[in-house]
PDB file of N, CA and C in Angstrom:
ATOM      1  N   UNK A   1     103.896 -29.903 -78.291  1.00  0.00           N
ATOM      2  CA  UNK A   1     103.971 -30.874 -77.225  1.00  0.00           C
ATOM      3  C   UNK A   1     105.428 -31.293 -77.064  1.00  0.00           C
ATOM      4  N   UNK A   2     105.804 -31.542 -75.662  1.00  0.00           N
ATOM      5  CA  UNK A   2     107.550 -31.962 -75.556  1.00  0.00           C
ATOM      6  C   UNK A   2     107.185 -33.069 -75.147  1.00  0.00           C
ATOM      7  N   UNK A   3     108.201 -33.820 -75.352  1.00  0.00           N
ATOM      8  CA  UNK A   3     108.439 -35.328 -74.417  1.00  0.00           C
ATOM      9  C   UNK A   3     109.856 -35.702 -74.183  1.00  0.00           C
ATOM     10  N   UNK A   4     109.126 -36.101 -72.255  1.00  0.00           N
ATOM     11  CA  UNK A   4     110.522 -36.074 -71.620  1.00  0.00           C
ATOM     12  C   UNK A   4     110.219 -37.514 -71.333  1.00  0.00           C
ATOM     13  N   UNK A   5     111.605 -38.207 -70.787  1.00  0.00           N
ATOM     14  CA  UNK A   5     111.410 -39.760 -70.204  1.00  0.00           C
ATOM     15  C   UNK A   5     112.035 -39.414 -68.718  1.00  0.00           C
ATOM     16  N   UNK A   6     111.098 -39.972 -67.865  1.00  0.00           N
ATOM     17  CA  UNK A   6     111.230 -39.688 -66.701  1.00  0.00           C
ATOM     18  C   UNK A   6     111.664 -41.256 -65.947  1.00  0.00           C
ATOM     19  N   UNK A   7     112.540 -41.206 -64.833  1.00  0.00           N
ATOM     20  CA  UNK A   7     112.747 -42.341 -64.015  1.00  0.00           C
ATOM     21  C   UNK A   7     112.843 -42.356 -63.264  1.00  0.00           C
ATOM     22  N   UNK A   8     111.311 -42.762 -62.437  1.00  0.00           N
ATOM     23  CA  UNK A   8     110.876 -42.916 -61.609  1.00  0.00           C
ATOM     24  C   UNK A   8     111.678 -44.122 -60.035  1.00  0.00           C
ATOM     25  N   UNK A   9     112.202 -42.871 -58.961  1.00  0.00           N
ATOM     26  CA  UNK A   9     112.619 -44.009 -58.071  1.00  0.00           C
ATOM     27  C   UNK A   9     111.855 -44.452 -57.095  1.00  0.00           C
ATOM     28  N   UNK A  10     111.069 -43.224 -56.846  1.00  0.00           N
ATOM     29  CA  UNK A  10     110.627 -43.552 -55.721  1.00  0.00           C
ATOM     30  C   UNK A  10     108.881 -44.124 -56.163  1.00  0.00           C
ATOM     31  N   UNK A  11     108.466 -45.574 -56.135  1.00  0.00           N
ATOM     32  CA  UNK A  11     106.913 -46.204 -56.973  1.00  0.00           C
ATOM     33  C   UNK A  11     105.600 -44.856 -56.057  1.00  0.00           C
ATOM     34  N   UNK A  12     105.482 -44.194 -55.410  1.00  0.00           N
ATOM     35  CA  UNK A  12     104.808 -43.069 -54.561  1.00  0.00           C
ATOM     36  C   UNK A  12     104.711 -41.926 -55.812  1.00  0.00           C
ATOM     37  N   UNK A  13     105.655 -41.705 -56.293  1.00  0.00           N
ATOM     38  CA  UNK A  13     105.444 -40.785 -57.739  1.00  0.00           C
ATOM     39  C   UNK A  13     104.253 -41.454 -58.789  1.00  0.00           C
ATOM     40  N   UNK A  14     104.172 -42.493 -58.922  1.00  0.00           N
ATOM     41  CA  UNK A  14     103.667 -43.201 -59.513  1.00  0.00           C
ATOM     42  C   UNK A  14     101.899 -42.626 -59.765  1.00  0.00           C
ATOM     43  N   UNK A  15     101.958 -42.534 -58.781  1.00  0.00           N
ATOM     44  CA  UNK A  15     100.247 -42.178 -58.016  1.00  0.00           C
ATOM     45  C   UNK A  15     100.230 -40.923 -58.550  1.00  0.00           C
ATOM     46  N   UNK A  16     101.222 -39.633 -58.334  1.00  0.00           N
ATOM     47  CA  UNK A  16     101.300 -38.382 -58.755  1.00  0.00           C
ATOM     48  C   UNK A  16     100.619 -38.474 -60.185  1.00  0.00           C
ATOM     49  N   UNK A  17     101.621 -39.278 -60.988  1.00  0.00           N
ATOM     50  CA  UNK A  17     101.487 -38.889 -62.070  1.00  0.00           C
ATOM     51  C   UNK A  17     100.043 -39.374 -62.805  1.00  0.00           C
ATOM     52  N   UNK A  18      99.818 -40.523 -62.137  1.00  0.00           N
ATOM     53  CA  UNK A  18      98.694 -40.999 -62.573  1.00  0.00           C
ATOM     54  C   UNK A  18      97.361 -40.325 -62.465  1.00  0.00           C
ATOM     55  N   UNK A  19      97.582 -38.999 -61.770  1.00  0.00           N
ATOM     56  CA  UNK A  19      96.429 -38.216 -61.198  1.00  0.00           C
ATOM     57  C   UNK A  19      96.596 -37.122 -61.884  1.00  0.00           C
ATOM     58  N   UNK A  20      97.869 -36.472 -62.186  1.00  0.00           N
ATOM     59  CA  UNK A  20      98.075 -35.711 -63.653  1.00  0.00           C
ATOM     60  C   UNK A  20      97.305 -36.163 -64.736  1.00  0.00           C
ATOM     61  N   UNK A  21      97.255 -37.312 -65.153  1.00  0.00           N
ATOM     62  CA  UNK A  21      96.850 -38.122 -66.355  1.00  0.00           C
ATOM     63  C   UNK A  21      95.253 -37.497 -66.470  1.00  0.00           C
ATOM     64  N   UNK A  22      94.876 -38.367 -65.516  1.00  0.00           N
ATOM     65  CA  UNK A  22      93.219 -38.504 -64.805  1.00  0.00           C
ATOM     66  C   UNK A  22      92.887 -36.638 -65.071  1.00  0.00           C
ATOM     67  N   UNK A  23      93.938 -36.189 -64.882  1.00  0.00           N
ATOM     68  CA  UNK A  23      93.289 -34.725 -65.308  1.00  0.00           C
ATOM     69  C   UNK A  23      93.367 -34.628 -66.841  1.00  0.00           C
ATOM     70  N   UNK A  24      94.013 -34.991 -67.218  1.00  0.00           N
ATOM     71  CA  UNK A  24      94.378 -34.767 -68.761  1.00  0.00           C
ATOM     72  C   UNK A  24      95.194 -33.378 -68.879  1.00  0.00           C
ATOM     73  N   UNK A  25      96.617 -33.351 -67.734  1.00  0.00           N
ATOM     74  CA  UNK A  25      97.382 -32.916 -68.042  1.00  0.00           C
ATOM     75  C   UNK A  25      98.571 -33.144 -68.299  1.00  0.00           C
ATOM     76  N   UNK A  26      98.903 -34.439 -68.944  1.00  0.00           N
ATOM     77  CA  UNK A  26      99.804 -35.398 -69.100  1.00  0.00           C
ATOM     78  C   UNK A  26      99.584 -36.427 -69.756  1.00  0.00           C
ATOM     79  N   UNK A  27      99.951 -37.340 -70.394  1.00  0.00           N
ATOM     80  CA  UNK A  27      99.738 -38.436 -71.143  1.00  0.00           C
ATOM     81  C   UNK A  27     101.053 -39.228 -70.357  1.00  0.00           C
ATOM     82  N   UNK A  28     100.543 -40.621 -69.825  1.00  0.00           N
ATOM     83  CA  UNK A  28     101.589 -41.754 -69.743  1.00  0.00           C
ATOM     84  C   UNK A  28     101.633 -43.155 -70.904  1.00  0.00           C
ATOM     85  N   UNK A  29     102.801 -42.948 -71.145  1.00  0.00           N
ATOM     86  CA  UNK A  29     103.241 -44.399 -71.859  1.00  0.00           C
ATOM     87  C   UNK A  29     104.455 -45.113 -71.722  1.00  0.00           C
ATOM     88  N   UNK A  30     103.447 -46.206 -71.711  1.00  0.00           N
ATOM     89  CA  UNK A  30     104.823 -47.207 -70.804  1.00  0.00           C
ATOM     90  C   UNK A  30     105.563 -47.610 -72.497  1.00  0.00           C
ATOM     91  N   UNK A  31     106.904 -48.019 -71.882  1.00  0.00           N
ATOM     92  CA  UNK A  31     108.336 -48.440 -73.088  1.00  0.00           C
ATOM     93  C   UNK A  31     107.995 -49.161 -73.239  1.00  0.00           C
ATOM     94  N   UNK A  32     108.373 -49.948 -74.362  1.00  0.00           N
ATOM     95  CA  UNK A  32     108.523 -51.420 -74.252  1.00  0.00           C
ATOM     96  C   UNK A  32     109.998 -51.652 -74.395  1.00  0.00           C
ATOM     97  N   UNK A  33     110.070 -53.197 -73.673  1.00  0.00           N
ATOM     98  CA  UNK A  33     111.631 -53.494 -72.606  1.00  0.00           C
ATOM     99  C   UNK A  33     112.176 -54.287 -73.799  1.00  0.00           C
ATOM    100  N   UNK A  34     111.552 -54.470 -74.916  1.00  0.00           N
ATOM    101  CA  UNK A  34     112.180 -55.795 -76.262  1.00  0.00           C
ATOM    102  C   UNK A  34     113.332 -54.898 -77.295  1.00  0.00           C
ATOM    103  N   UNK A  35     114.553 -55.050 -77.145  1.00  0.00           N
ATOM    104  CA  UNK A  35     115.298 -54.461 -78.117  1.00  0.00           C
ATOM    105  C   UNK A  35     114.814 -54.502 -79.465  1.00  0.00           C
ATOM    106  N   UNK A  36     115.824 -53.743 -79.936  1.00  0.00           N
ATOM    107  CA  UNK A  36     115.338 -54.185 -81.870  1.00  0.00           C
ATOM    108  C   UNK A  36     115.571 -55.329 -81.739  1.00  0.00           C
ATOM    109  N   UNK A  37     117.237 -55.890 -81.818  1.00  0.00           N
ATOM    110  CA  UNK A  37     117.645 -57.650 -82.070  1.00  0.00           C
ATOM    111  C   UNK A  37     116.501 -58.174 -81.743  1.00  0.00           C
ATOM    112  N   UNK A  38     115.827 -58.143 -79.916  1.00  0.00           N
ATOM    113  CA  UNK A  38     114.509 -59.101 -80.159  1.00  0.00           C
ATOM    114  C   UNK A  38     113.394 -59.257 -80.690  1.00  0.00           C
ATOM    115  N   UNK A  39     113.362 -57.913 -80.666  1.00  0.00           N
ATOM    116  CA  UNK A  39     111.897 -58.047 -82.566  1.00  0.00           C
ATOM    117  C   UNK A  39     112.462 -58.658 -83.544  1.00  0.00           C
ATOM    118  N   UNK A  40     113.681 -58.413 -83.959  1.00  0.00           N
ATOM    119  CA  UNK A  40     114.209 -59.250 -85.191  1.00  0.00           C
ATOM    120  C   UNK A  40     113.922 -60.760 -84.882  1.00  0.00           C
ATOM    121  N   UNK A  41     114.460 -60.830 -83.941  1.00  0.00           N
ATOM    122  CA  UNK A  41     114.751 -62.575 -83.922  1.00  0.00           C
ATOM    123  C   UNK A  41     113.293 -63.075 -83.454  1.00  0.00           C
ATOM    124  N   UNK A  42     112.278 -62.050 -83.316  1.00  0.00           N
ATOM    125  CA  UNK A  42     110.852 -63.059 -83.159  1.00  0.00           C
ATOM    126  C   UNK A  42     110.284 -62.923 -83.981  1.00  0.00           C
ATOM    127  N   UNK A  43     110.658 -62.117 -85.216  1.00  0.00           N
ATOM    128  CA  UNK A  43     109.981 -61.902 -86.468  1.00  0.00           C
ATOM    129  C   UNK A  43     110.471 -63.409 -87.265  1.00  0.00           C
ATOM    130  N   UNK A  44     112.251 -63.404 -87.158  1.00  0.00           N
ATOM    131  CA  UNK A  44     112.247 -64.239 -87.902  1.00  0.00           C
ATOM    132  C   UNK A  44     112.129 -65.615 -87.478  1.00  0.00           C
ATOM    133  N   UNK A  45     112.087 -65.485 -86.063  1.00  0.00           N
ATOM    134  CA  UNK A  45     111.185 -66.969 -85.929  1.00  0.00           C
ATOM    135  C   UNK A  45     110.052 -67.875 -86.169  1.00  0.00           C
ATOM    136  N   UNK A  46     109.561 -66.643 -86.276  1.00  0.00           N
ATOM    137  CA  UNK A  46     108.171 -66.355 -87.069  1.00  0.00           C
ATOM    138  C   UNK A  46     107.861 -67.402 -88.796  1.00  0.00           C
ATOM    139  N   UNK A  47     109.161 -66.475 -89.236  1.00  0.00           N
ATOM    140  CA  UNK A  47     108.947 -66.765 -90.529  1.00  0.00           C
ATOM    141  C   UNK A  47     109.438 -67.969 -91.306  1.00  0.00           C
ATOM    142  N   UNK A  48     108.713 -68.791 -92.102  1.00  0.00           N
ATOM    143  CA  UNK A  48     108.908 -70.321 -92.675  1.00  0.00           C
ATOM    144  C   UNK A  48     109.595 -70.383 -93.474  1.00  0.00           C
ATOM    145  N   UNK A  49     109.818 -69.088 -94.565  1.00  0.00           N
ATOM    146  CA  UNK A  49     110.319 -68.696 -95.511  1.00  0.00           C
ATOM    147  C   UNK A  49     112.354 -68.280 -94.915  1.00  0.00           C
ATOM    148  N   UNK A  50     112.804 -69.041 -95.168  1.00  0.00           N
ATOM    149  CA  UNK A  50     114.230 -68.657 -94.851  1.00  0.00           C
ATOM    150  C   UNK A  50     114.798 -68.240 -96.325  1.00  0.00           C
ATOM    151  N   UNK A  51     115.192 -66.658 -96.319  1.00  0.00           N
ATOM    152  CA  UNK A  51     115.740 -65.807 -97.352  1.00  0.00           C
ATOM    153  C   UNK A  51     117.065 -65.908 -97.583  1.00  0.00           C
ATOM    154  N   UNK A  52     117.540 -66.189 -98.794  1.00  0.00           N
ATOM    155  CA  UNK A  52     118.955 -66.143 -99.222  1.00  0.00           C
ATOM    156  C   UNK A  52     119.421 -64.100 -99.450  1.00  0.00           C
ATOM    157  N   UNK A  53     121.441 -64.897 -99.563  1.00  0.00           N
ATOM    158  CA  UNK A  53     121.482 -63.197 -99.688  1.00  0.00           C
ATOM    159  C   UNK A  53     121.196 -62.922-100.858  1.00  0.00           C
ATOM    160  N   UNK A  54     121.155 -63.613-101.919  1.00  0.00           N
ATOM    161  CA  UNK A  54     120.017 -63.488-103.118  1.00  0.00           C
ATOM    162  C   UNK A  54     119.695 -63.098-103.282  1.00  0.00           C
ATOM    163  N   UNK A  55     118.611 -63.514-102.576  1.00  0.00           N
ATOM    164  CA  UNK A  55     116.785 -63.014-102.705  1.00  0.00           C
ATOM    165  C   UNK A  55     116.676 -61.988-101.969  1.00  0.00           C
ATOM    166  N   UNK A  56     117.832 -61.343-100.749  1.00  0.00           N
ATOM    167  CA  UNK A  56     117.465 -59.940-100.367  1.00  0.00           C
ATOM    168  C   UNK A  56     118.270 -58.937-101.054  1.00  0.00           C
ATOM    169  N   UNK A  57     119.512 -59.276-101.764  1.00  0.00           N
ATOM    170  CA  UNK A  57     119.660 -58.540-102.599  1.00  0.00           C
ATOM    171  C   UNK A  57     119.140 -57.910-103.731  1.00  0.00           C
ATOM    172  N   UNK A  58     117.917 -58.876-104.385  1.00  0.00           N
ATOM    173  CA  UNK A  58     117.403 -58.822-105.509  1.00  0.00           C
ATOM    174  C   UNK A  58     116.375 -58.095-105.230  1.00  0.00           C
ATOM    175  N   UNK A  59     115.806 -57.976-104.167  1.00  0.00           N
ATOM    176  CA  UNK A  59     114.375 -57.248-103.055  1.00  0.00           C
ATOM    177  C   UNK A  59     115.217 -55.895-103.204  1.00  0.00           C
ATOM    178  N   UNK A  60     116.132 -55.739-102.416  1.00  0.00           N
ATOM    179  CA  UNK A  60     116.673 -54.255-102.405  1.00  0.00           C
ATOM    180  C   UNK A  60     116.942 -54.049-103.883  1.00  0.00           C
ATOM    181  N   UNK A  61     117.482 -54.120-104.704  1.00  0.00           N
ATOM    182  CA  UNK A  61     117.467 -53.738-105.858  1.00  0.00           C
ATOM    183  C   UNK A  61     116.055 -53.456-106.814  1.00  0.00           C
ATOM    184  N   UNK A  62     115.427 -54.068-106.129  1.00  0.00           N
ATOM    185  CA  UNK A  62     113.644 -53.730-106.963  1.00  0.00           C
ATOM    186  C   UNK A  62     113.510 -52.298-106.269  1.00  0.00           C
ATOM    187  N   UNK A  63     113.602 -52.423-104.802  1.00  0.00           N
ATOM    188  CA  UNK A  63     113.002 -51.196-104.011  1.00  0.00           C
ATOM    189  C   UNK A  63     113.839 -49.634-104.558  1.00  0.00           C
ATOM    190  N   UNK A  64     114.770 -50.293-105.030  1.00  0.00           N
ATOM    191  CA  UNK A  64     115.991 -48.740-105.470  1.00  0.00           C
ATOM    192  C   UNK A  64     115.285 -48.317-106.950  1.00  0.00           C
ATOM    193  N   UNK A  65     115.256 -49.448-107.265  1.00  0.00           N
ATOM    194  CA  UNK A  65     115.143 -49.010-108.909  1.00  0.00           C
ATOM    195  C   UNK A  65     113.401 -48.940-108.883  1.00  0.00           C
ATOM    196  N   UNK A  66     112.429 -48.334-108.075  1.00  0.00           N
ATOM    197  CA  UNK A  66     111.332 -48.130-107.842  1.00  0.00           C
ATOM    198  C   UNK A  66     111.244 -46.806-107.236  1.00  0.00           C
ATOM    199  N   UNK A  67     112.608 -46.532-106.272  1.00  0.00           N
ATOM    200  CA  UNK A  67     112.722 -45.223-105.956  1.00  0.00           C
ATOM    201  C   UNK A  67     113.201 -44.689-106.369  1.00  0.00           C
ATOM    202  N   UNK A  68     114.384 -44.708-107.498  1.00  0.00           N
ATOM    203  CA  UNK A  68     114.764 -43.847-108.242  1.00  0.00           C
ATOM    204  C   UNK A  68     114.214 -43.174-109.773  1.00  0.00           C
ATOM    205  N   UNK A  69     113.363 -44.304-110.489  1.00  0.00           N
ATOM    206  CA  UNK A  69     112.181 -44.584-111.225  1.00  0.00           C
ATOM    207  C   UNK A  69     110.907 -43.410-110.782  1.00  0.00           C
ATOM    208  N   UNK A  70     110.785 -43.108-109.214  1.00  0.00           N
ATOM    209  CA  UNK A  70     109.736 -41.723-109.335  1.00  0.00           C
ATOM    210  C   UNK A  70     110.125 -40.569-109.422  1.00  0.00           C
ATOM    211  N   UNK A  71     111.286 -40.261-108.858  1.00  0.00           N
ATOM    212  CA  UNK A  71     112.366 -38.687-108.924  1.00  0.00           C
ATOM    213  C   UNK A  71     112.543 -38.434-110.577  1.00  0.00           C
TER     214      UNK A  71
END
């Protein structure tokens, strides 16, 4: 299977493709428009827990010495 990203100017294509689909000779999926930064920053808005560089240093250092520990 290939995948191309197509950009659509003229909204009349729209219909085309959607009738490709309806055959099941095509699959459509829409992007999503949220950068990484804004997943980041709604994750960590999210979160109650505010992490020192500490405590993510000390996290990455578990995760290394867990991956180097199976090789």
């Amino acid at each position: 299977m290939e995948t191309i990203k197509i950009e659509i100017i003229n909204p009349n294509v729209l219909a085309l493709l959607e009738d490709l689909a309806k055959l099941n000779l095509i699959k459509l999926k829409k992007e999503s428009k949220l950068s990484f930064s804004k997943v980041l920053k709604k994750i960590q808005a999210k979160n109650d827990n505010k992490l020192s560089i500490d405590d993510i240093s000390t996290e990455v250092e578990i995760v290394r010495a867990s991956r180097y520990d199976k090789k």
